[in-house]
Protein backbone atom coordinates (compact mmCIF):
# COMPACT_ATOMS: atom_id res chain seq x y z
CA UNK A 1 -0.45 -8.34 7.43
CA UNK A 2 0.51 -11.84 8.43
CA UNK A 3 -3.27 -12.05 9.26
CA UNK A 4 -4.71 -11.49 6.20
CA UNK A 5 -2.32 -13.90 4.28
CA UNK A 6 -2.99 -16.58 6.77
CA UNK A 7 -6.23 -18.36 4.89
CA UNK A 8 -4.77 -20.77 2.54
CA UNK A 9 -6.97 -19.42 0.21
CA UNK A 10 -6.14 -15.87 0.12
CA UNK A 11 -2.32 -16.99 0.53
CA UNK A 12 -2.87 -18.64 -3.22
CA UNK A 13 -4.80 -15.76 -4.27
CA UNK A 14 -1.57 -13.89 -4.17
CA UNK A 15 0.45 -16.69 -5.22
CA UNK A 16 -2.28 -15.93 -8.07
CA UNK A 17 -1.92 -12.73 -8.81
CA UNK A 18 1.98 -12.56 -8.66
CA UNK A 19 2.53 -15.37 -11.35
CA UNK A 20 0.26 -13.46 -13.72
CA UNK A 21 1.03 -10.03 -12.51
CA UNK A 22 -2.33 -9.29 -12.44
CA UNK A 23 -5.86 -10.48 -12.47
CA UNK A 24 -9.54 -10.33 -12.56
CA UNK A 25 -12.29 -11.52 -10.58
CA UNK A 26 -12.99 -13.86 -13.37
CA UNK A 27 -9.62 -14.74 -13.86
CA UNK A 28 -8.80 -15.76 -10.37
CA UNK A 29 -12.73 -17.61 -9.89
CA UNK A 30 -11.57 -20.30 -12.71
CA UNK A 31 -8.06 -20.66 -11.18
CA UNK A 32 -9.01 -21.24 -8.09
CA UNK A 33 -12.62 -22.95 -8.70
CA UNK A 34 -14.34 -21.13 -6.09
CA UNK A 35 -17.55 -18.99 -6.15
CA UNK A 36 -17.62 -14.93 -6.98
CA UNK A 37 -18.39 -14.42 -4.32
CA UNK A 38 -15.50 -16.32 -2.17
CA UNK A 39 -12.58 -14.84 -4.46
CA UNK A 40 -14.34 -11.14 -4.33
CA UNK A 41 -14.65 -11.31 -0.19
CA UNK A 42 -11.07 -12.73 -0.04
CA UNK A 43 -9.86 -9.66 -2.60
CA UNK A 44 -11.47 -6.90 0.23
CA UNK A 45 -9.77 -8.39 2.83
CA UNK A 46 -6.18 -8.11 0.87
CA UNK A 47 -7.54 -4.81 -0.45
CA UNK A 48 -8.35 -3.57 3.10
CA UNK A 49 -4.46 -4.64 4.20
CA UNK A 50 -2.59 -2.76 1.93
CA UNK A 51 -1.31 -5.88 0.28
CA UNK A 52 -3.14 -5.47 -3.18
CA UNK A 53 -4.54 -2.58 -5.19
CA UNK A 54 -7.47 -2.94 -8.55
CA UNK A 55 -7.00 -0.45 -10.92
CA UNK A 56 -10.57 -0.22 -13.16
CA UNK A 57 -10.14 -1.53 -16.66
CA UNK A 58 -13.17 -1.07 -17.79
CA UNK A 59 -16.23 -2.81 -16.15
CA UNK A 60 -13.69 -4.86 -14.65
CA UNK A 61 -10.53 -4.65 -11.81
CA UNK A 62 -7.82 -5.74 -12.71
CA UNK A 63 -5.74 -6.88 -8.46
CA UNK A 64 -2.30 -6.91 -8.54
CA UNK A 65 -0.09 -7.40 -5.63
CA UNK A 66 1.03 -3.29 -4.05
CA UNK A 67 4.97 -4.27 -3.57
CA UNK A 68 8.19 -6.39 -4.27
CA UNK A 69 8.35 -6.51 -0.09
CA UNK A 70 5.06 -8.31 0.04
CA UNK A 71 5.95 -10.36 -2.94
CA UNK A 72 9.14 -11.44 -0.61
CA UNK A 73 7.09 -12.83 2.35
CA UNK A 74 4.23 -14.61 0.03
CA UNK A 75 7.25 -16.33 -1.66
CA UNK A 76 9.20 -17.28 1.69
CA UNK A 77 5.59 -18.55 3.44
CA UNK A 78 4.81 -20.58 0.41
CA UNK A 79 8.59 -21.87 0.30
CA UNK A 80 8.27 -22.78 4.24
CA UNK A 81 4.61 -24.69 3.46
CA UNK A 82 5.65 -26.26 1.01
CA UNK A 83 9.09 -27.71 2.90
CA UNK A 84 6.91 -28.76 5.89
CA UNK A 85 4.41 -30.90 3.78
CA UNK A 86 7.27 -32.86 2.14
CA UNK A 87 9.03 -33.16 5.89
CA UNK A 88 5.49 -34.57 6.96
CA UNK A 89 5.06 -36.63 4.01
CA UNK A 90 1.83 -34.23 3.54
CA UNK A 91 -0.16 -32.91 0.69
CA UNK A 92 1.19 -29.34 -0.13
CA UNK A 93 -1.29 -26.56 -0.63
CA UNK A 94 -1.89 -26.10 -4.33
CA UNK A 95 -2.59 -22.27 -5.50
């Protein structure tokens, strides 16, 4: 699991999809200004983990993260980056 959360961006995908509960493709593409097909890649790689599910609304899939566990250690990870840039005098990751 730690694997797949390891890209920064797929680590603020999640940080995504908790703060809105859920999103699209096109929903997470603006957020995150990257390509389709970046944000679709990083989704099957989550997807593929167990760490989100889609449920089809439609012509579109709405991602959601699978658990209140996982929701723990994306919150923790982001905490813990976000204390080591400001001990470094670094640029946090923004998500």
């Amino acid at each position: 699991m730690l694997k797949a959360i390891a890209h920064p961006m797929r680590l603020c995908m999640l940080n995504c999809l908790m703060s809105s509960q859920e999103c699209n493709v096109t929903t997470l593409t603006k957020k995150l200004h990257q390509p389709q097909s970046t944000i679709s890649q990083h989704l099957s790689k989550l997807k593929s983990h167990g760490l989100i599910e889609g449920e089809r609304n439609g012509v579109e899939i709405q991602y959601r993260v699978v658990d209140d566990e996982v929701k723990s250690i994306i919150n923790l990870l982001l905490k813990e980056l976000h204390q080591n840039a400001v001990d470094n005098e670094e640029e946090a990751i923004e998500c």
